[in-house]
C-alpha atoms as a PDB file:
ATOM      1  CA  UNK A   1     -35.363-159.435  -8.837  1.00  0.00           C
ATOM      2  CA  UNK A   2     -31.662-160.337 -10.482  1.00  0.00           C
ATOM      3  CA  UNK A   3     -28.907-158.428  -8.303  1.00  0.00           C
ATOM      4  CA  UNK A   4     -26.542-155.963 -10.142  1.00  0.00           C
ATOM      5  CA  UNK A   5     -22.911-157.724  -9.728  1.00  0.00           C
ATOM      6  CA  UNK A   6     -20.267-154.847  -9.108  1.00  0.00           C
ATOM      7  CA  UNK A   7     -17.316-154.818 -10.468  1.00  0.00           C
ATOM      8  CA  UNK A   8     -14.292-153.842  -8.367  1.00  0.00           C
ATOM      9  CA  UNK A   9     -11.551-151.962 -10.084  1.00  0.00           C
ATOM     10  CA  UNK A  10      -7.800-152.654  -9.967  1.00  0.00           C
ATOM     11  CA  UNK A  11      -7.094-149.442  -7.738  1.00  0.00           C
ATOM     12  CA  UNK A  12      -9.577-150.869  -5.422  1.00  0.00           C
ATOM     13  CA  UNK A  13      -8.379-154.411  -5.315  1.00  0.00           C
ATOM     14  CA  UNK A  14      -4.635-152.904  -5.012  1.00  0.00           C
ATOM     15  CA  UNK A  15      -5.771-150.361  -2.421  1.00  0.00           C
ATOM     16  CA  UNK A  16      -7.139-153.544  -0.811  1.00  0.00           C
ATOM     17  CA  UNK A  17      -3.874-155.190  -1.029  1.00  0.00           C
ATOM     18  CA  UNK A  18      -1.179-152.299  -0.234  1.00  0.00           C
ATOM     19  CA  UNK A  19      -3.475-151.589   3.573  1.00  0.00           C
ATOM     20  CA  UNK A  20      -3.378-155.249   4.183  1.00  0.00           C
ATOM     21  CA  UNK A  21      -7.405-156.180   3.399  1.00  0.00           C
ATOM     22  CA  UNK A  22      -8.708-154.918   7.065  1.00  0.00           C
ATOM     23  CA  UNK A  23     -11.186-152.887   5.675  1.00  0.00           C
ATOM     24  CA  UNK A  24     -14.333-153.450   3.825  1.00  0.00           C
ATOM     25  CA  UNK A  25     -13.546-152.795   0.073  1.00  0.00           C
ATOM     26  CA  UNK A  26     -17.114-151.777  -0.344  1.00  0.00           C
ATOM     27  CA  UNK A  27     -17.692-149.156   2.645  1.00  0.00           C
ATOM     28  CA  UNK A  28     -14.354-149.229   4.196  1.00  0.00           C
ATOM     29  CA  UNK A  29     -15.744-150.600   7.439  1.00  0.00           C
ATOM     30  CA  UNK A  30     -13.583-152.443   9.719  1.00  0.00           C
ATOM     31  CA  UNK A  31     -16.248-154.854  10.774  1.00  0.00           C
ATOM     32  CA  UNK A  32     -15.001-157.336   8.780  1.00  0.00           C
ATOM     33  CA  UNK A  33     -14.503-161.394   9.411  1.00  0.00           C
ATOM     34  CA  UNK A  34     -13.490-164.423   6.865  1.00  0.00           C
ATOM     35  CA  UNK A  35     -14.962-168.118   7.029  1.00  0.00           C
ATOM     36  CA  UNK A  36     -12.335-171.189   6.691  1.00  0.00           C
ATOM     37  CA  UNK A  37      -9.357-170.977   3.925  1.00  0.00           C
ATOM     38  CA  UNK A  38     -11.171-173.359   1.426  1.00  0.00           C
ATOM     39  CA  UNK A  39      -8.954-174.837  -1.392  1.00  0.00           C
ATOM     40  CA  UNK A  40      -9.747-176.590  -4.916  1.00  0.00           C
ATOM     41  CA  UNK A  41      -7.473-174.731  -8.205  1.00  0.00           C
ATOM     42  CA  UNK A  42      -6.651-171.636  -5.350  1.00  0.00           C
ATOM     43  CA  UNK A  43      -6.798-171.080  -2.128  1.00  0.00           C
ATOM     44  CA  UNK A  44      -9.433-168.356  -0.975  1.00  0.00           C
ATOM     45  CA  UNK A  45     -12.196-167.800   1.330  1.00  0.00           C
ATOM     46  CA  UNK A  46     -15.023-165.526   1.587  1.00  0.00           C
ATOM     47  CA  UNK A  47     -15.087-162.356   3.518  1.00  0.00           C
ATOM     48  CA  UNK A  48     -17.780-160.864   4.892  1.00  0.00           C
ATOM     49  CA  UNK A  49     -18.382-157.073   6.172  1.00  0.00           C
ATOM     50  CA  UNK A  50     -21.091-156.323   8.872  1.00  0.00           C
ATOM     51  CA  UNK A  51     -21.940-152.929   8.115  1.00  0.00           C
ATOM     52  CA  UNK A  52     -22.940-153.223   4.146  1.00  0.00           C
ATOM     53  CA  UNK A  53     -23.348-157.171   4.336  1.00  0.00           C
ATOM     54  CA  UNK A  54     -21.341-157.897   1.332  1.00  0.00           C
ATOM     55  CA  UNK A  55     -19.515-160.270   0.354  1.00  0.00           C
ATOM     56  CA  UNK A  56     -15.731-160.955  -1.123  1.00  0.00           C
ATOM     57  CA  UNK A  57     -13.587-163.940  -2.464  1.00  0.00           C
ATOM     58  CA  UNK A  58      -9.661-162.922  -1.098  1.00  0.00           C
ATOM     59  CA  UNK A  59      -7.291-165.108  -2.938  1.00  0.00           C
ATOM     60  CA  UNK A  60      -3.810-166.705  -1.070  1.00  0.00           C
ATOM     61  CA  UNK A  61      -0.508-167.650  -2.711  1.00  0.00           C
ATOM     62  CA  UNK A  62       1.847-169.535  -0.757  1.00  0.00           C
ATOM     63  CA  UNK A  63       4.804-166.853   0.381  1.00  0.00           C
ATOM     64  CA  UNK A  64       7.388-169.436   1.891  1.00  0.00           C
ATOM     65  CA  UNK A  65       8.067-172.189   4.207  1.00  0.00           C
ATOM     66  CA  UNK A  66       9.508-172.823   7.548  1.00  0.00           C
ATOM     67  CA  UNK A  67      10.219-175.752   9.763  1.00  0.00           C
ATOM     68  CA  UNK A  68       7.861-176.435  12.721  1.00  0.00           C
ATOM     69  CA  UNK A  69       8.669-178.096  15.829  1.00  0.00           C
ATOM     70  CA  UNK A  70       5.701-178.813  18.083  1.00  0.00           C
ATOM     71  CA  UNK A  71       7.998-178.174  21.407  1.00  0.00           C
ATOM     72  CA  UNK A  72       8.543-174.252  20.225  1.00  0.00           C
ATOM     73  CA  UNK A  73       5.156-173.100  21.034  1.00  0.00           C
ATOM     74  CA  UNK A  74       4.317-170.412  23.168  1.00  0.00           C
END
């Protein structure tokens, strides 16, 4: 049986976005969790939801940079 691939539209990938991805984009469920950031052209990982076991590719940019000093932990 080949599985139908659905397509997610931009207000649903920018609704996505704007609330910060907590939610499934499929159900809207917050039983959501992400693997490892993986990198190879992007980096991205694959997020998972719970309730309608589906999965998602979130993408990262880099946002900035700050020094880190080891002694500054909490």
């Amino acid at each position: 049986m080949r599985r139908m691939i659905e397509m997610l539209s931009t207000d649903v990938k920018a609704n996505y976005l704007k609330n910060g991805g907590n939610r499934c984009i499929y159900c809207d469920s917050e039983e959501i969790w992400s693997e490892h950031i993986r990198h190879d052209d992007e980096l991205w990982t694959l997020t998972h939801c719970e309730r309608c076991e589906k999965l998602w590719k979130d993408l990262y940019k880099l946002s900035g940079v700050e020094e880190y000093h080891a002694d500054e932990e909490e």
